[in-house]
C-alpha atoms as a PDB file:
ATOM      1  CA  UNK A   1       0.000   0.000   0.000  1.00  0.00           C
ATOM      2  CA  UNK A   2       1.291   3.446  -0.575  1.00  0.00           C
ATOM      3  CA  UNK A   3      -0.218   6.925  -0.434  1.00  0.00           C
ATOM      4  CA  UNK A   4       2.018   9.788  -3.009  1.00  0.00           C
ATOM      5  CA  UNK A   5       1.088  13.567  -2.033  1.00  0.00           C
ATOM      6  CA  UNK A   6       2.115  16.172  -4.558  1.00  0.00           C
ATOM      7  CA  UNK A   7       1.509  19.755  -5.087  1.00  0.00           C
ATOM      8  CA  UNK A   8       3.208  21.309  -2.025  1.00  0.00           C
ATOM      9  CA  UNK A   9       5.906  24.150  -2.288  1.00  0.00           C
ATOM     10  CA  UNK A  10       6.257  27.997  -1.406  1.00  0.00           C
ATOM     11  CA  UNK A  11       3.497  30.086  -1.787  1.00  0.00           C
ATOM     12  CA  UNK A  12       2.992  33.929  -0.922  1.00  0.00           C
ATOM     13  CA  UNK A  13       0.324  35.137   1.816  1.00  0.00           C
ATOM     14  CA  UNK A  14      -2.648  35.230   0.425  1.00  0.00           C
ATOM     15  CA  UNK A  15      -2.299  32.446  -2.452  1.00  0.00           C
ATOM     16  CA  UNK A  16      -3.284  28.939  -3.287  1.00  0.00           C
ATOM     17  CA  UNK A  17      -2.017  25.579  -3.820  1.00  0.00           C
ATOM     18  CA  UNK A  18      -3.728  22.107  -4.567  1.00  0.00           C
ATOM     19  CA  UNK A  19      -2.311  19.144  -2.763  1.00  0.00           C
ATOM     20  CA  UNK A  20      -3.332  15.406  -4.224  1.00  0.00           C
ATOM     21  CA  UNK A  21      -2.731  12.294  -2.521  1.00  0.00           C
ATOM     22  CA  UNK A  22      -2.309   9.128  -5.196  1.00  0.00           C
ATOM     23  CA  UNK A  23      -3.773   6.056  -3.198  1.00  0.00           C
ATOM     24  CA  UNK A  24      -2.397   2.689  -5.108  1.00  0.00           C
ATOM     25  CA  UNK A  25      -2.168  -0.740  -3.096  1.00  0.00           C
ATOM     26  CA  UNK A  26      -5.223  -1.312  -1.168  1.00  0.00           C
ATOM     27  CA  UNK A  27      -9.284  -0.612  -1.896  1.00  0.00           C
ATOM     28  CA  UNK A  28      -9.603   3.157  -1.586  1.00  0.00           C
ATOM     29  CA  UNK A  29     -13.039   3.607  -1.339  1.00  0.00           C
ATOM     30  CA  UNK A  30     -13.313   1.836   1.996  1.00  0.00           C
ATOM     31  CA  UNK A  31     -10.877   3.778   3.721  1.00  0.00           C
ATOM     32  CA  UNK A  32     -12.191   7.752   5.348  1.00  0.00           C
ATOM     33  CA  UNK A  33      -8.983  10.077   4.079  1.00  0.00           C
ATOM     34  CA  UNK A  34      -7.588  12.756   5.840  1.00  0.00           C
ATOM     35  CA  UNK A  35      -4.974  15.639   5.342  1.00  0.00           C
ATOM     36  CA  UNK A  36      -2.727  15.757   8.438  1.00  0.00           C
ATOM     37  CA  UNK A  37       0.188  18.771   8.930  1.00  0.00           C
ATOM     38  CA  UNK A  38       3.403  19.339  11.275  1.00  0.00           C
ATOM     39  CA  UNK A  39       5.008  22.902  11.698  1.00  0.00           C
ATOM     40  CA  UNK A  40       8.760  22.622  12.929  1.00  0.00           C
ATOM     41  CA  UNK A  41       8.241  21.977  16.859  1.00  0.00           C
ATOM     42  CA  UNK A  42       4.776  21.153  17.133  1.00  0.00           C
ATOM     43  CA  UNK A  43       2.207  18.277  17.187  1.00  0.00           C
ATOM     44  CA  UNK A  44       0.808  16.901  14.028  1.00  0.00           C
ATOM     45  CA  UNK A  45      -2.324  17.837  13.775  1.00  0.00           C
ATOM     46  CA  UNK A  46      -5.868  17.081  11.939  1.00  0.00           C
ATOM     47  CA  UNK A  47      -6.304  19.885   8.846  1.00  0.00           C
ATOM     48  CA  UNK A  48      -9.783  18.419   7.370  1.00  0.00           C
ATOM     49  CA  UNK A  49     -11.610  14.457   6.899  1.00  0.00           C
ATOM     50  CA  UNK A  50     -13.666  12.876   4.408  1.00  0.00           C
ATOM     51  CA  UNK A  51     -15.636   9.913   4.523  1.00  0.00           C
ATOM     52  CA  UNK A  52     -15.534   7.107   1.958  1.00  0.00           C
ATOM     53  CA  UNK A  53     -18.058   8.339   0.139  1.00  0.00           C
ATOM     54  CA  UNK A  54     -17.306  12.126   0.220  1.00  0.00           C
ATOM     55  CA  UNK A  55     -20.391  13.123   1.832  1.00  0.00           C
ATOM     56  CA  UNK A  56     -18.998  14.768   4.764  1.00  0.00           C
ATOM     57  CA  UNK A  57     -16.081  16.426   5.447  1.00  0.00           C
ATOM     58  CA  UNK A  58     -14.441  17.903   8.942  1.00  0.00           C
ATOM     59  CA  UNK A  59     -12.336  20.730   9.147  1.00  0.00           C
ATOM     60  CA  UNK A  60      -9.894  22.410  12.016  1.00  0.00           C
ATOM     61  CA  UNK A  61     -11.023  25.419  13.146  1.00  0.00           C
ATOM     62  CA  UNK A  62      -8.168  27.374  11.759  1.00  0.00           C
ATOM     63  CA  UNK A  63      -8.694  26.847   8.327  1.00  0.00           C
ATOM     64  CA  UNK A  64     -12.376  26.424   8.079  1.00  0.00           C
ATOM     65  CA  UNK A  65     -13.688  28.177   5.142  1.00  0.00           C
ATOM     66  CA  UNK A  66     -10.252  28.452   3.333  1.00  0.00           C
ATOM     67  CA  UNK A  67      -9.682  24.870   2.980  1.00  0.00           C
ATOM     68  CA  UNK A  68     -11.342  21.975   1.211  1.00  0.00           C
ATOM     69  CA  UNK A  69     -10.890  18.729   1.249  1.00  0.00           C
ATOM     70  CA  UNK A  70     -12.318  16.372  -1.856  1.00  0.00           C
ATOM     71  CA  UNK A  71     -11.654  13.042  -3.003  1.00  0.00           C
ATOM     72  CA  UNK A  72     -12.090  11.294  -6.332  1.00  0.00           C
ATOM     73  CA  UNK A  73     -12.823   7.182  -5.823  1.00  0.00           C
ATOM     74  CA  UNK A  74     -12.591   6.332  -9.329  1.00  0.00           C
ATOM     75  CA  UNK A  75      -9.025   8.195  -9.188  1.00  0.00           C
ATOM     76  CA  UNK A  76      -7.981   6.835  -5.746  1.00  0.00           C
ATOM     77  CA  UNK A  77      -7.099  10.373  -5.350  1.00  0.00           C
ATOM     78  CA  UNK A  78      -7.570  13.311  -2.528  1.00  0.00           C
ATOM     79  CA  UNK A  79      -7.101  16.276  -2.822  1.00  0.00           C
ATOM     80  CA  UNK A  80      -7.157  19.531  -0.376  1.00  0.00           C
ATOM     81  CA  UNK A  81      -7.785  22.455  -1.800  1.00  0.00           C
ATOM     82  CA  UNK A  82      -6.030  25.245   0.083  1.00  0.00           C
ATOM     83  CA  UNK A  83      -6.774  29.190  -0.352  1.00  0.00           C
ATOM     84  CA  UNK A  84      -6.155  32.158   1.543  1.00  0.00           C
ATOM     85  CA  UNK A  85      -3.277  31.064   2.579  1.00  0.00           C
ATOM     86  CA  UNK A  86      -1.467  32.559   5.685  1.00  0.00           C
ATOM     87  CA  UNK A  87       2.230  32.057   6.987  1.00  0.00           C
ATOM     88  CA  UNK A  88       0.916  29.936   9.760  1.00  0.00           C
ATOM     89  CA  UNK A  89       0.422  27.154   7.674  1.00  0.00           C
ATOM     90  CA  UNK A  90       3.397  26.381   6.966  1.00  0.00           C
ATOM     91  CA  UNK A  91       4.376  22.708   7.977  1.00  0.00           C
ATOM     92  CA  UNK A  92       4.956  19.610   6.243  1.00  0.00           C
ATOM     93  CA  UNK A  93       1.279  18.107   5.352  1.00  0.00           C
ATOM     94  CA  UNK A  94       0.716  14.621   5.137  1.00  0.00           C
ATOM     95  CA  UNK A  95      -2.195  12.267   3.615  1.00  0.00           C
ATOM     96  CA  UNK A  96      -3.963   9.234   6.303  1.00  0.00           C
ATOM     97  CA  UNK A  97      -5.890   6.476   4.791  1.00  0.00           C
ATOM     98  CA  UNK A  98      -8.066   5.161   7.899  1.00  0.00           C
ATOM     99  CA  UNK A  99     -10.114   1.799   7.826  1.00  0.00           C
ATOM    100  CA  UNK A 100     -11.195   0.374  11.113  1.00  0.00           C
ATOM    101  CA  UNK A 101      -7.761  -0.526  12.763  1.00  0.00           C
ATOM    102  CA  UNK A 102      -5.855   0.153   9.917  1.00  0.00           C
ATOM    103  CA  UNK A 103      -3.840   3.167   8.321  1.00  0.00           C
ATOM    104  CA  UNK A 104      -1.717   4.334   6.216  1.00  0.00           C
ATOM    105  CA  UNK A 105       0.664   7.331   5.424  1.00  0.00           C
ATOM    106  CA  UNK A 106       2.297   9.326   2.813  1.00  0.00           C
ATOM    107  CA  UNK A 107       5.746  10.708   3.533  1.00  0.00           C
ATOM    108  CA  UNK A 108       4.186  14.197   3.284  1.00  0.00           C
ATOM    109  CA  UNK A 109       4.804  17.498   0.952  1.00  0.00           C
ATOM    110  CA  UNK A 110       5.930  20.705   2.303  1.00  0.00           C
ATOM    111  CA  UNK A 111       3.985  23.902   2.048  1.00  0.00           C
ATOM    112  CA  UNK A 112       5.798  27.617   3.068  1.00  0.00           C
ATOM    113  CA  UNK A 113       3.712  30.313   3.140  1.00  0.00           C
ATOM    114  CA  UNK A 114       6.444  33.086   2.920  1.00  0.00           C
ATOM    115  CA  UNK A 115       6.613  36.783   0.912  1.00  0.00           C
END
């Protein structure tokens, strides 16, 4: 099983970038996805969760309404969609495939949000 995010890199305030995480290696569609990220010298911590199907997502507080998370079964694909961004999200962001007891990770794509 393997999960492949893409799409990270250095952004100015106020921009945009579109992560994807390639799912390849185990039945996608079962497993809830979710975008996970880790500043330097802090916690990882949940950004935003879908469900299998896509019909309900979860966000963090701190990037609720500038964030969105979709998925695409037929791709084995997610993808968060991030606007607005600020330099507080900068950190490392990482892709979680979560079925019952089991999980999987990517090995994450940085994002700086710098001028």
């Amino acid at each position: 099983a393997q999960l492949v995010e893409s799409g990270g890199g250095l952004v100015q305030p106020g921009g945009s970038l579109r992560l994807s995480c390639a799912a390849s290696g185990f039945t996608f569609s079962l497993y809830a996805m979710s975008w996970l990220r880790q500043a330097p010298g802090k916690e990882r911590e949940l950004v935003a969760s879908i469900t299998r199907a896509g019909d309900s997502r979860n966000y963090a507080g701190s990037v609720k309404g500038r964030f969105t998370i979709s998925r695409d079964n037929a791709k084995n694909t997610v993808y968060l969609q991030m606007d607005s961004l600020k330099p507080e999200d900068t950190a490392v962001y990482y892709c979680n495939a979560q079925w019952g007891v089991l999980a999987y990770w990517g090995q994450g794509t940085q994002v700086t949000v710098s001028s």
